[in-house]
Protein backbone atom coordinates (compact mmCIF):
# COMPACT_ATOMS: atom_id res chain seq x y z
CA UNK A 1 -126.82 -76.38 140.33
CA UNK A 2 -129.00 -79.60 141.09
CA UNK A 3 -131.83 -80.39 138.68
CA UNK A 4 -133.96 -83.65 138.56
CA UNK A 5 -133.69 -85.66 135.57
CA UNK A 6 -136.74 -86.09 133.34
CA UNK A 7 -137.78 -89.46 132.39
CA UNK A 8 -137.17 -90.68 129.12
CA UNK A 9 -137.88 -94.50 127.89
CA UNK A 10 -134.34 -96.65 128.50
CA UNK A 11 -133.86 -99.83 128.47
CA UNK A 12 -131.72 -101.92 130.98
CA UNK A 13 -131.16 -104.81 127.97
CA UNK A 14 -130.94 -104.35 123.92
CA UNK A 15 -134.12 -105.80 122.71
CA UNK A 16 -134.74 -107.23 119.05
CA UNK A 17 -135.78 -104.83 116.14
CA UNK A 18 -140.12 -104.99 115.55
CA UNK A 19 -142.10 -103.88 113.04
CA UNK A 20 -145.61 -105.50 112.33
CA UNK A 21 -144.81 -106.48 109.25
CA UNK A 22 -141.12 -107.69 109.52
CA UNK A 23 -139.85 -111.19 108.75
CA UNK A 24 -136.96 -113.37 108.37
CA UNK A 25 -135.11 -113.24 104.35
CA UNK A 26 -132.22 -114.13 103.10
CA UNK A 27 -129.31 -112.15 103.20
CA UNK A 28 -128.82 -110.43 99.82
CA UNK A 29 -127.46 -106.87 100.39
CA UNK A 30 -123.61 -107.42 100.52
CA UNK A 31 -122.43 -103.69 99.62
CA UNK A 32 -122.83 -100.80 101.94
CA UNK A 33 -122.26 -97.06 102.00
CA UNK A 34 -122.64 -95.21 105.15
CA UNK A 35 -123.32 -91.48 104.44
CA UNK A 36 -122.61 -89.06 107.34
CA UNK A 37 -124.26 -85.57 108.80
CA UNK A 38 -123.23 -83.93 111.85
CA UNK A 39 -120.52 -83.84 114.52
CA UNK A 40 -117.43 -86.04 115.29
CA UNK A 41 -119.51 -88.28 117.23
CA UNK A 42 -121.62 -88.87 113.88
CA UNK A 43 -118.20 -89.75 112.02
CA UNK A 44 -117.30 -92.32 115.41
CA UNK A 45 -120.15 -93.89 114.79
CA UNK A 46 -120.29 -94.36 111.76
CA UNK A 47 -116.66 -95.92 111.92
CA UNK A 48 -118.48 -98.23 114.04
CA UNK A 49 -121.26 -98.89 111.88
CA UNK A 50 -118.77 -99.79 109.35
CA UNK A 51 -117.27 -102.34 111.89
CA UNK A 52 -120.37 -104.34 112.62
CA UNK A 53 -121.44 -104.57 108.76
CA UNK A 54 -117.85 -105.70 107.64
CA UNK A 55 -118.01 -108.42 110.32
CA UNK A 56 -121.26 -109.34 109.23
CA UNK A 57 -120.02 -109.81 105.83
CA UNK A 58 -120.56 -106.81 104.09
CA UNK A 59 -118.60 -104.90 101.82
CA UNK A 60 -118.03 -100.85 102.48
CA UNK A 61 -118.06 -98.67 99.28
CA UNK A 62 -117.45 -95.27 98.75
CA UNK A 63 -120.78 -94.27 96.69
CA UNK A 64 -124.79 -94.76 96.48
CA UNK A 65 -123.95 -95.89 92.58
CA UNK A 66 -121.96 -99.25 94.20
CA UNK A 67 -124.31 -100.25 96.84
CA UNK A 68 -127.11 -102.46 97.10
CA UNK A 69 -127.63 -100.92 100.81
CA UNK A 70 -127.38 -97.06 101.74
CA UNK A 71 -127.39 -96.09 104.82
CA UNK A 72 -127.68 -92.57 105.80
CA UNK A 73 -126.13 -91.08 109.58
CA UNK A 74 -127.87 -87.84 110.64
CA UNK A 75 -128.36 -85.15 112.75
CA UNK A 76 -130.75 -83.73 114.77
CA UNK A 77 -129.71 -80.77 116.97
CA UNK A 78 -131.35 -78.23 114.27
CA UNK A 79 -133.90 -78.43 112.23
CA UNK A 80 -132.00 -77.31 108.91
CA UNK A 81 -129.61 -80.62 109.43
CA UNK A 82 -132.96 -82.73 109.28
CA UNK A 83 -134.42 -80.83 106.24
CA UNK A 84 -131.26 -81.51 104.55
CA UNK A 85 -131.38 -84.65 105.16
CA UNK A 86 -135.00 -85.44 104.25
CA UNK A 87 -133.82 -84.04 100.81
CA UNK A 88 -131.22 -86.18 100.37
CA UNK A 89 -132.69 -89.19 101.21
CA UNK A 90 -135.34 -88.24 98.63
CA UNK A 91 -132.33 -88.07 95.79
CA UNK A 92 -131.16 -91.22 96.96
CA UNK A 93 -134.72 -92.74 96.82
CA UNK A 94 -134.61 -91.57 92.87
CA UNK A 95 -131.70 -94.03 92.35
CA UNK A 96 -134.53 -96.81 92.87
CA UNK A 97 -135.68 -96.14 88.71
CA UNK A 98 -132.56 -98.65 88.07
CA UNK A 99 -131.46 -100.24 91.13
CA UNK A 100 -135.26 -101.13 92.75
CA UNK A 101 -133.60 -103.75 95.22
CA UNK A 102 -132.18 -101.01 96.81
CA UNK A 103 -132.39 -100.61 100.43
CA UNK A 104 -132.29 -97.26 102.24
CA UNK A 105 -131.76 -96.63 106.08
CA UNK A 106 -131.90 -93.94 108.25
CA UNK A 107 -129.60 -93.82 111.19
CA UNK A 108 -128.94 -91.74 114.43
CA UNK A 109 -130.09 -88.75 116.33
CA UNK A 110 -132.75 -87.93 113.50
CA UNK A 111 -134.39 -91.10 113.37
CA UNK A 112 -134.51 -91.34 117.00
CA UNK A 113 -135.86 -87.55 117.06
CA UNK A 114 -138.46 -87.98 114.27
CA UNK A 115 -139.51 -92.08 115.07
CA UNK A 116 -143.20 -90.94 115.02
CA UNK A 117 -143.01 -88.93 112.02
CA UNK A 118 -140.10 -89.86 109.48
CA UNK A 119 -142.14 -92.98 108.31
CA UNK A 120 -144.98 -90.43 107.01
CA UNK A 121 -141.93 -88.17 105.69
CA UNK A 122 -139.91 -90.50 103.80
CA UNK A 123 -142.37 -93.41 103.58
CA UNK A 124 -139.74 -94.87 100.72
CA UNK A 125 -136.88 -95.68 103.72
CA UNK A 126 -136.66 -99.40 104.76
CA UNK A 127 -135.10 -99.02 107.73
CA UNK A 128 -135.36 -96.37 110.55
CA UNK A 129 -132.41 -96.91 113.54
CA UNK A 130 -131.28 -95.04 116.18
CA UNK A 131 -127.61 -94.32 118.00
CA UNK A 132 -127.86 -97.84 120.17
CA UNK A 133 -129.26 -100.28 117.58
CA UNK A 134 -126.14 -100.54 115.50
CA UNK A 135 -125.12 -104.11 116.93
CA UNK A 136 -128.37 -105.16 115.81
CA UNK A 137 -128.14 -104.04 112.06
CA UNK A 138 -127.14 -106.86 110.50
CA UNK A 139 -130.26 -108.68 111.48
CA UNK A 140 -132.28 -105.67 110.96
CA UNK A 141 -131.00 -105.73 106.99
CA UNK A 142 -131.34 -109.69 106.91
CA UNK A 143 -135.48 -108.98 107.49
CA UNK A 144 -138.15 -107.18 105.00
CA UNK A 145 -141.02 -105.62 105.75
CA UNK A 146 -144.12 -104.14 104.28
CA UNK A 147 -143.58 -101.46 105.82
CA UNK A 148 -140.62 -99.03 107.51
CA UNK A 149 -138.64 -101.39 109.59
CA UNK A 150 -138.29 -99.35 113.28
CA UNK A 151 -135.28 -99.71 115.90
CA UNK A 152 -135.39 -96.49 118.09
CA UNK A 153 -135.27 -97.53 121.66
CA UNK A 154 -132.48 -96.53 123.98
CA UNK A 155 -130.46 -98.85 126.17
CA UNK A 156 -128.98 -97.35 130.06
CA UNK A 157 -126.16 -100.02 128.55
CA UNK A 158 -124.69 -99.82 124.78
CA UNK A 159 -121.59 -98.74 124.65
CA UNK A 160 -120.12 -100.70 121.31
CA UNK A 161 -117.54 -102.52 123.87
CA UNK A 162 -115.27 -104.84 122.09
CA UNK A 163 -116.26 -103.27 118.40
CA UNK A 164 -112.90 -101.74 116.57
CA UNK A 165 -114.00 -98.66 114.41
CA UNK A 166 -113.22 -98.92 110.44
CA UNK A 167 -110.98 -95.80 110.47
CA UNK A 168 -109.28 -95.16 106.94
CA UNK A 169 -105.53 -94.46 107.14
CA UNK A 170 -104.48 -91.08 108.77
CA UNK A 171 -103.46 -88.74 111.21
CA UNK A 172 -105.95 -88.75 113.80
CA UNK A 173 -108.62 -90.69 114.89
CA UNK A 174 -112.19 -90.22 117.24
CA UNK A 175 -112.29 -92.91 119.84
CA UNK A 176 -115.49 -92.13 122.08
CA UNK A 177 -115.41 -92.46 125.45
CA UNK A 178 -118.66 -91.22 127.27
CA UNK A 179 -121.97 -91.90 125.38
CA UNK A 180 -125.29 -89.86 126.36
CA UNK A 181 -125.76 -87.07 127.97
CA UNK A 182 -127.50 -86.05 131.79
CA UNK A 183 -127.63 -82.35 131.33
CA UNK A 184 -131.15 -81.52 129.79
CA UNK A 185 -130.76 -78.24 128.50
CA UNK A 186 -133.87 -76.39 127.74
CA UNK A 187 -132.67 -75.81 124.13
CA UNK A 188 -131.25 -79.13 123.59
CA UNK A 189 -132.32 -82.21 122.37
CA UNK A 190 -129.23 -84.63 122.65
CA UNK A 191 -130.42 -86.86 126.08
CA UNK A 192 -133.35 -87.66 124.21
CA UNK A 193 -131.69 -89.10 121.10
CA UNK A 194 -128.68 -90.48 122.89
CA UNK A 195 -129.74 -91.52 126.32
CA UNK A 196 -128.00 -91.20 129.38
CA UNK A 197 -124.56 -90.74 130.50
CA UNK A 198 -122.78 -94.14 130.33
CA UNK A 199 -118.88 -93.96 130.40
CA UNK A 200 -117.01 -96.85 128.01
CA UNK A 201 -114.84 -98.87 130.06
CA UNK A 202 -111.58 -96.78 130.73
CA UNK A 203 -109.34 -100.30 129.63
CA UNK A 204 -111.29 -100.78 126.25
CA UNK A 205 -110.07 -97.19 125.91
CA UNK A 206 -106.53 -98.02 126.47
CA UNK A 207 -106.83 -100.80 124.27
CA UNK A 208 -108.17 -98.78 121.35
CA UNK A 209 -105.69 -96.38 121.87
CA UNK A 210 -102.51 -98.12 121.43
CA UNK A 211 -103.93 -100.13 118.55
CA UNK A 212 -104.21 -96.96 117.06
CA UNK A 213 -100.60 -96.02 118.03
CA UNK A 214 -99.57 -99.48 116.75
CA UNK A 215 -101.26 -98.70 113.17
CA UNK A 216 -100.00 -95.33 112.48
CA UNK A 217 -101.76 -92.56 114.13
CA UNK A 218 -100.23 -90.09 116.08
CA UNK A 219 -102.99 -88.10 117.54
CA UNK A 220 -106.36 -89.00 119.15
CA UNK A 221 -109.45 -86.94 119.83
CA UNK A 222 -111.53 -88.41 122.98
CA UNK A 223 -115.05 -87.29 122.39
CA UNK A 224 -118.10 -87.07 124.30
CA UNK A 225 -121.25 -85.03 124.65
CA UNK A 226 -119.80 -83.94 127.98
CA UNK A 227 -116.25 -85.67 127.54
CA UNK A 228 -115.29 -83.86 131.12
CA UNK A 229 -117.90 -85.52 132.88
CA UNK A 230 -116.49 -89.31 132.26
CA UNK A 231 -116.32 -91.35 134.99
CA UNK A 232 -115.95 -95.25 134.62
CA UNK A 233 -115.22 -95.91 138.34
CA UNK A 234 -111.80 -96.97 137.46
CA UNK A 235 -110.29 -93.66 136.04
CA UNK A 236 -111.30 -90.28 136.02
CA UNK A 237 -111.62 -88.02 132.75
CA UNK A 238 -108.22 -86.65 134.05
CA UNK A 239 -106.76 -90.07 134.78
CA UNK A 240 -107.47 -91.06 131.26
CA UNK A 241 -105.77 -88.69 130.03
CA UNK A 242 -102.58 -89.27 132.08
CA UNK A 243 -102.76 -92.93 130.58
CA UNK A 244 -103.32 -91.93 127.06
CA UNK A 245 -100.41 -89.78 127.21
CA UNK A 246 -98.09 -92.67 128.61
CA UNK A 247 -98.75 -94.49 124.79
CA UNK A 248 -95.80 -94.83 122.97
CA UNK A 249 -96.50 -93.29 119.62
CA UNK A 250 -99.62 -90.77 120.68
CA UNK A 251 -98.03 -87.23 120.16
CA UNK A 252 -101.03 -85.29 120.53
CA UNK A 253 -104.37 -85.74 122.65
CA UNK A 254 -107.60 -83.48 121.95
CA UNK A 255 -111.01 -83.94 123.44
CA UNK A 256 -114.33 -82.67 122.24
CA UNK A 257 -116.99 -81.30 123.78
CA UNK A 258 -116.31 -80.32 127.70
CA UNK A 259 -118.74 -79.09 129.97
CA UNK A 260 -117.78 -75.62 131.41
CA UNK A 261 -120.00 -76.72 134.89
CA UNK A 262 -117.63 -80.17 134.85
CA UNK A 263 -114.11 -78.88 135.14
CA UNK A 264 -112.08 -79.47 137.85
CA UNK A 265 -108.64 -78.48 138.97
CA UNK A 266 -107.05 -82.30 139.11
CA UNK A 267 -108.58 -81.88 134.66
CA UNK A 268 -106.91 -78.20 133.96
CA UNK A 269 -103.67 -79.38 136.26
CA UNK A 270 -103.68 -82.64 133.64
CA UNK A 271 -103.82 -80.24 130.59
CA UNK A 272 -101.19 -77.72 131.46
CA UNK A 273 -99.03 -80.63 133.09
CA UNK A 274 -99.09 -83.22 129.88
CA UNK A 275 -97.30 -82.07 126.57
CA UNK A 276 -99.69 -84.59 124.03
CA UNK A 277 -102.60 -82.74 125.27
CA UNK A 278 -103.06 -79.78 122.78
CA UNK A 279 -103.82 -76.44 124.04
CA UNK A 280 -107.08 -76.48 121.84
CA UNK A 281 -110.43 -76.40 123.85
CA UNK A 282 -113.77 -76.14 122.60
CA UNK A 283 -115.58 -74.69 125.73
CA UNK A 284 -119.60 -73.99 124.63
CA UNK A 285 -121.09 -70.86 126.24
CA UNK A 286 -124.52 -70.64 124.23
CA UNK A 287 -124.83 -67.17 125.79
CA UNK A 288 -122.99 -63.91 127.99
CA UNK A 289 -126.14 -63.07 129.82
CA UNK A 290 -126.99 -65.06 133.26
CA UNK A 291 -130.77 -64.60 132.71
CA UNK A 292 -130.30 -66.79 129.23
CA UNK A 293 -127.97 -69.36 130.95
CA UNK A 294 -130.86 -69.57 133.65
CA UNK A 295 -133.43 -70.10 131.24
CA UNK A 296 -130.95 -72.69 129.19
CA UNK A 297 -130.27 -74.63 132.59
CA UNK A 298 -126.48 -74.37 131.58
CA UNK A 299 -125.95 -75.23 135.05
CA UNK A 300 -122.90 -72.25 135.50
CA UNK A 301 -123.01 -68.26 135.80
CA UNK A 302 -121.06 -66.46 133.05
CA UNK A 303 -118.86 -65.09 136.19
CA UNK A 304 -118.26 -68.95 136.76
CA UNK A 305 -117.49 -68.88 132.83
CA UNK A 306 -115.49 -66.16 132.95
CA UNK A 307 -113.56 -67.03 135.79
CA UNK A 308 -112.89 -70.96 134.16
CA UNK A 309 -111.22 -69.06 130.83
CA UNK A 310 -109.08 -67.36 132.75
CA UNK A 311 -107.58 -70.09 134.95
CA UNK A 312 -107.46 -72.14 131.73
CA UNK A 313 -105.45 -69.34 130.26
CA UNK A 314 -103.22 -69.04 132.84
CA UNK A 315 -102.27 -72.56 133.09
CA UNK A 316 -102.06 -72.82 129.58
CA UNK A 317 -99.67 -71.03 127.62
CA UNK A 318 -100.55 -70.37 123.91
CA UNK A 319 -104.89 -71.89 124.46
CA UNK A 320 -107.13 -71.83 122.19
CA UNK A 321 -110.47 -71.10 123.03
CA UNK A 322 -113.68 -71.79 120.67
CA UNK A 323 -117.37 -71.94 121.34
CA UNK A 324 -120.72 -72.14 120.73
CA UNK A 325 -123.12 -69.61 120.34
CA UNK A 326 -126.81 -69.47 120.09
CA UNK A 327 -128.77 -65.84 119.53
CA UNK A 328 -132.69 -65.34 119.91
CA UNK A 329 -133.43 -68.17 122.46
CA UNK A 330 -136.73 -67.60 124.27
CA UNK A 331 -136.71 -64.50 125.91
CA UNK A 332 -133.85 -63.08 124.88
CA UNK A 333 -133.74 -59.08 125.07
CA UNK A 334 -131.75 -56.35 123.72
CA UNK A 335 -130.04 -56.21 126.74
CA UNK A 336 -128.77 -60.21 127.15
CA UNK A 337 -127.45 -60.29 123.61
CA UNK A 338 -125.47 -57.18 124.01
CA UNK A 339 -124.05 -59.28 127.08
CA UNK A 340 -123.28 -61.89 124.53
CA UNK A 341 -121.70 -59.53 122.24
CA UNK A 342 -119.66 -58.27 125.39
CA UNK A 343 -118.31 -61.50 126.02
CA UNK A 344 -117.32 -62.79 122.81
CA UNK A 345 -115.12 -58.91 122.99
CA UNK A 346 -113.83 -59.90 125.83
CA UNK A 347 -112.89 -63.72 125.87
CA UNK A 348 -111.82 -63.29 121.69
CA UNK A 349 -112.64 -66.74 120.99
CA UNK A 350 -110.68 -68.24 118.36
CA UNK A 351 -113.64 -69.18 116.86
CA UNK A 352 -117.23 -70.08 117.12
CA UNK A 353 -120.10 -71.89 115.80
CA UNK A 354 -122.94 -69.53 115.71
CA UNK A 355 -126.81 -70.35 115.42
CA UNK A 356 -130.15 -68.76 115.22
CA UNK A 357 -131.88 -70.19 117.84
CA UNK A 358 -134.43 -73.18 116.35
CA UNK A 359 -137.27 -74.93 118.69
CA UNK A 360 -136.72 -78.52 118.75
CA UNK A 361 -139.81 -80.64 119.66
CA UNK A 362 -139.76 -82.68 122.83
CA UNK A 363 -137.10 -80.58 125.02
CA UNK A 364 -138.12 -78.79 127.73
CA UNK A 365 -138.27 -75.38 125.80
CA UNK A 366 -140.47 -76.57 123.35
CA UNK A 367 -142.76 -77.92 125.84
CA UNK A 368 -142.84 -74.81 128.34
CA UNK A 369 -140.95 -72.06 126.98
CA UNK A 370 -142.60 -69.45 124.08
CA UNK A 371 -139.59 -68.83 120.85
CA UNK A 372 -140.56 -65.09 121.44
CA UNK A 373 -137.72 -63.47 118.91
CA UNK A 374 -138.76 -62.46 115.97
CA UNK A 375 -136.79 -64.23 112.69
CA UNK A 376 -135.89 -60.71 111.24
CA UNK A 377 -134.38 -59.87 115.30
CA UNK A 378 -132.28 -63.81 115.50
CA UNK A 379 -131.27 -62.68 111.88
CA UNK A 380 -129.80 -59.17 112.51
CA UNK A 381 -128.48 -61.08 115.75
CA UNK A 382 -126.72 -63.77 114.32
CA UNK A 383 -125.28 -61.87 111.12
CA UNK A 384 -123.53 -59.43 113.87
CA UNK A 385 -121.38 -61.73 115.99
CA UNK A 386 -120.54 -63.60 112.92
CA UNK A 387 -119.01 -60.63 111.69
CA UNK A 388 -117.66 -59.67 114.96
CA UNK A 389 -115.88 -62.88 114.99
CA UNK A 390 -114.58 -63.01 111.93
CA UNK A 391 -113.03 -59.74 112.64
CA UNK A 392 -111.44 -61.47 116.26
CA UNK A 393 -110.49 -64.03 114.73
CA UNK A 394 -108.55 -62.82 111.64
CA UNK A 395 -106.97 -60.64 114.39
CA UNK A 396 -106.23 -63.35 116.69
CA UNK A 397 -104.43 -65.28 113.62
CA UNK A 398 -102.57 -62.34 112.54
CA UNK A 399 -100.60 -62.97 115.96
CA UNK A 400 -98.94 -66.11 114.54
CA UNK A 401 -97.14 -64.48 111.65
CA UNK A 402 -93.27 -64.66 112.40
CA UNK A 403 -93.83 -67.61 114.80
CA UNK A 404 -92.88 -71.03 114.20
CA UNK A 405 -95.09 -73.74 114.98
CA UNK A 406 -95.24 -77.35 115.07
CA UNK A 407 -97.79 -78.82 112.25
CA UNK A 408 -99.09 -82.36 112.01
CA UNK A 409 -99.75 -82.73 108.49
CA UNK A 410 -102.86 -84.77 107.20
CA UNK A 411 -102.51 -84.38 103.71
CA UNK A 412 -102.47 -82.59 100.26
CA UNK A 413 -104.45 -80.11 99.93
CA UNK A 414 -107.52 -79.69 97.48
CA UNK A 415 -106.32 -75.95 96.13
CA UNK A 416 -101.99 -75.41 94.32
CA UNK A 417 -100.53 -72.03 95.45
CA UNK A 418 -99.99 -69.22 93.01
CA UNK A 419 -97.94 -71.02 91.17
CA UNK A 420 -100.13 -74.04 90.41
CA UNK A 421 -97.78 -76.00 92.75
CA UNK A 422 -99.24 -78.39 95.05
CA UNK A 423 -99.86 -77.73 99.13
CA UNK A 424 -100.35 -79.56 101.77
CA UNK A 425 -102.11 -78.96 105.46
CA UNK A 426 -102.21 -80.14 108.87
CA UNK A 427 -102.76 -78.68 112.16
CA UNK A 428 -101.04 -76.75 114.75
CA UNK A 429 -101.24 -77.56 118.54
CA UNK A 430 -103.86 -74.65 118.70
CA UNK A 431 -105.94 -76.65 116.23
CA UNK A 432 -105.24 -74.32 113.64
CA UNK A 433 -105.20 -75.18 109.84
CA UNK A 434 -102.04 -74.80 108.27
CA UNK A 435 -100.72 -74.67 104.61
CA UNK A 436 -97.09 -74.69 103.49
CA UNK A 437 -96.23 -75.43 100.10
CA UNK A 438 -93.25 -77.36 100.87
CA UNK A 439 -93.15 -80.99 99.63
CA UNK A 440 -93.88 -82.91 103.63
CA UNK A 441 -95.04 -86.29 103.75
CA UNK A 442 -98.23 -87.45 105.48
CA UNK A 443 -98.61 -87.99 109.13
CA UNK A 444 -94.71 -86.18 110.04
CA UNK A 445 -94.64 -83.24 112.77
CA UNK A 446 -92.74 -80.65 111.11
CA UNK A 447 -91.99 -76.91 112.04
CA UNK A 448 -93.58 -74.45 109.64
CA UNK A 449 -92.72 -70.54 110.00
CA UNK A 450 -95.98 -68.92 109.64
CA UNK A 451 -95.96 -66.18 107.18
CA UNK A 452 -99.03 -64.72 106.48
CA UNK A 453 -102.81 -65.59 107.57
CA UNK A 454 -106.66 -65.53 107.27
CA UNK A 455 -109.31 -65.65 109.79
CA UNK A 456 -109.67 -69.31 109.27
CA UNK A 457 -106.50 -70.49 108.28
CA UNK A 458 -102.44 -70.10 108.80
CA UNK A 459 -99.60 -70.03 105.84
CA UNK A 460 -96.25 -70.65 106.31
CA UNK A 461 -93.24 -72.54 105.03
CA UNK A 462 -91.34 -75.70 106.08
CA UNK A 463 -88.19 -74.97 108.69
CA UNK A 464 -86.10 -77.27 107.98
């Protein structure tokens, strides 16, 4: 389904941070710490936050109490993510009794969402910056200013080329690989924060990759707002993948978050084809009923939907299919959420995120559409498919118990078994968290016989 794009301010260049008030100091802030809110594409950047103040000098700690500079990464797809954060800006503002050098900055989707309103918010925050002014944050924290110090404008052309992410030792790592987003959703207000589609250069991929292969990690997780759509010019999103697999070390290859209307068959023939590429898909839906997707501008029917799950299953032994879900968007009746409810019975997700539906100002559904559903109606909503699902998926688990799969483990875990001996977790190709109480070091693919399970997680013990 064609759609014209709506015009948002982006700029062709990066221009230099303003603020009426700002000038040229010193640099005196030498200690950092980057606190994060939000999706995997939150945590990327912020790895790459952490890159451009450590080359700039700075030292990265892991609490407010040793920093002279806090910088807070948010979110901005619901409102409850920015309330929290508003709140916790305000603790962090209290640490000022003691420490009143202390600068505090807000990055990402929020402060590009709420440019025109945070500064009356949270008039206490130095610095306000959104998802393409990172390269410009070391000058940004070398100025003062009377008054917040404001960075929000997009750029058609920041990608963080050439800029290795600060990754702490493990398992797997993000590396992003399309930036943006072109879909405009009704609901959504992602293009607005993050721009425009812009693919990273598919050999700065490469590069990153087998760095990461040469350090240690043995999966990767290509992410994206619409990871299926990329498209450098070199290398299609199924291309990539062929090349990531070739990397000597790279056992396992996710990605995160396709678009259902972007697959293609050369993309599901790549999946089923390569064994690095997990069969673990998070395919959003936001709804079972066409009227909804119509009034969403998903851009796909759910017979489309329903037909793309199926061919994915078929090509792909063992898949694990989660989602997103969103109840009592505008308009919805009686009659499209029991479609939704009808769907998620028939696809049995492995999982899903589920959401009340909340109006987010500046998309086109706040602008045009009325957010008709009562609270009490998205409530009743919302607490049914959540206990739907977490009857699907406990079932869905429950399927596991006498296999034996093959677990990348990540670490020890937090909670000892019965016995007060210690466990440790990883993942299974599916995605799936699993304990075993076996003694395995970090970062080793081992085969664990899964015993018993939960709806969230999988138990099992070491095959040796």
């Amino acid at each position: 389904m064609s759609q014209s794009l709506p015009d948002i301010e982006l700029l062709s260049e990066v221009p230099s941070p303003t603020s009426a008030h700002a000038r040229t100091a010193p640099l005196h802030h030498r200690s950092v710490y980057i606190e994060t809110y939000g999706c995997q594409m939150n945590v990327a950047d912020t790895e790459v936050v952490a890159s451009i103040l450590s080359d700039a000098g700075y030292r990265i700690v892991d609490g407010p109490e040793d920093a002279n500079v806090i910088l807070v990464n948010t979110c901005a797809v619901r409102e409850n993510a920015e309330k929290r954060v508003i709140g916790r800006v305000g603790q962090l503002h209290g640490l000022r009794r003691t420490r009143p050098d202390l600068t505090i900055g807000v990055l990402g989707c929020m402060a590009q969402h709420l440019t025109d309103t945070l500064p009356a918010r949270a008039p206490f925050v130095d610095l306000i910056a959104g998802p393409d002014a990172y390269q410009r944050l070391p000058e940004l924290l070398a100025q003062t200013a009377d008054e917040t110090l404001l960075d929000t404008r997009l750029s058609r052309t920041e990608n963080y080329v050439g800029i290795d992410p600060v990754r702490k030792e493990g398992t797997n790592a993000w590396v992003t690989i399309i930036r943006g987003c072109d879909k405009f959703c009704t609901f959504c207000v992602v293009p607005y924060v993050r721009g425009r589609e812009r693919s990273v250069p598919s050999d700065e991929i490469l590069r990153q990759v087998r760095e990461l292969a040469e350090s240690g990690f043995r999966e990767v997780t290509l992410l994206g707002q619409t990871v299926n759509s990329y498209d450098d010019g070199q290398r299609s999103f199924a291309q990539l993948l062929d090349e990531v697999a070739q990397i000597d070390g790279i056992r396992r290859i996710r990605f995160t978050s396709p678009y259902p209307a972007d697959f293609n068959d050369e993309t599901i023939e790549a999946m089923g084809r390569l064994p690095q590429v997990c069969p673990s898909l998070h395919l959003p839906v936001q709804s079972g009923s066409d009227p909804q997707l119509e009034a969403m501008r998903r851009g796909y029917s759910i017979g489309e939907y329903r037909q793309l799950v199926q061919r994915l299953r078929t090509e792909i032994p063992d898949l694990a299919i989660t989602t997103d879900i969103i109840v009592g968007f505008c308009g919805e009746s009686d009659d499209d959420f029991r479609q939704t409810v009808e769907l998620m019975q028939e696809v049995r997700f492995d999982s899903a995120f589920m959401f009340r539906y909340s109006e987010r100002s500046g998309t086109f559904a706040h602008k045009g559409m009325a957010d008709d559903v009562p609270d009490d109606v998205k409530g009743a909503r919302l607490q049914q498919i959540i206990e739907m699902q977490e009857s699907i998926s406990r079932e869905t688990n429950q399927t596991w118990v006498g296999r034996t799969v093959e677990v990348l483990v990540e670490g020890r875990s937090r909670r000892p078994d019965a016995d007060g001996q210690p466990t440790y977790f990883g993942r299974s190709p599916q995605g799936k968290v699993t304990i075993l109480s076996d003694p395995v070091e970090m970062n080793q693919l081992v085969q664990v016989k899964i015993e018993r399970t939960t709806s969230h997680t999988l138990y099992g013990a070491l095959q040796r």
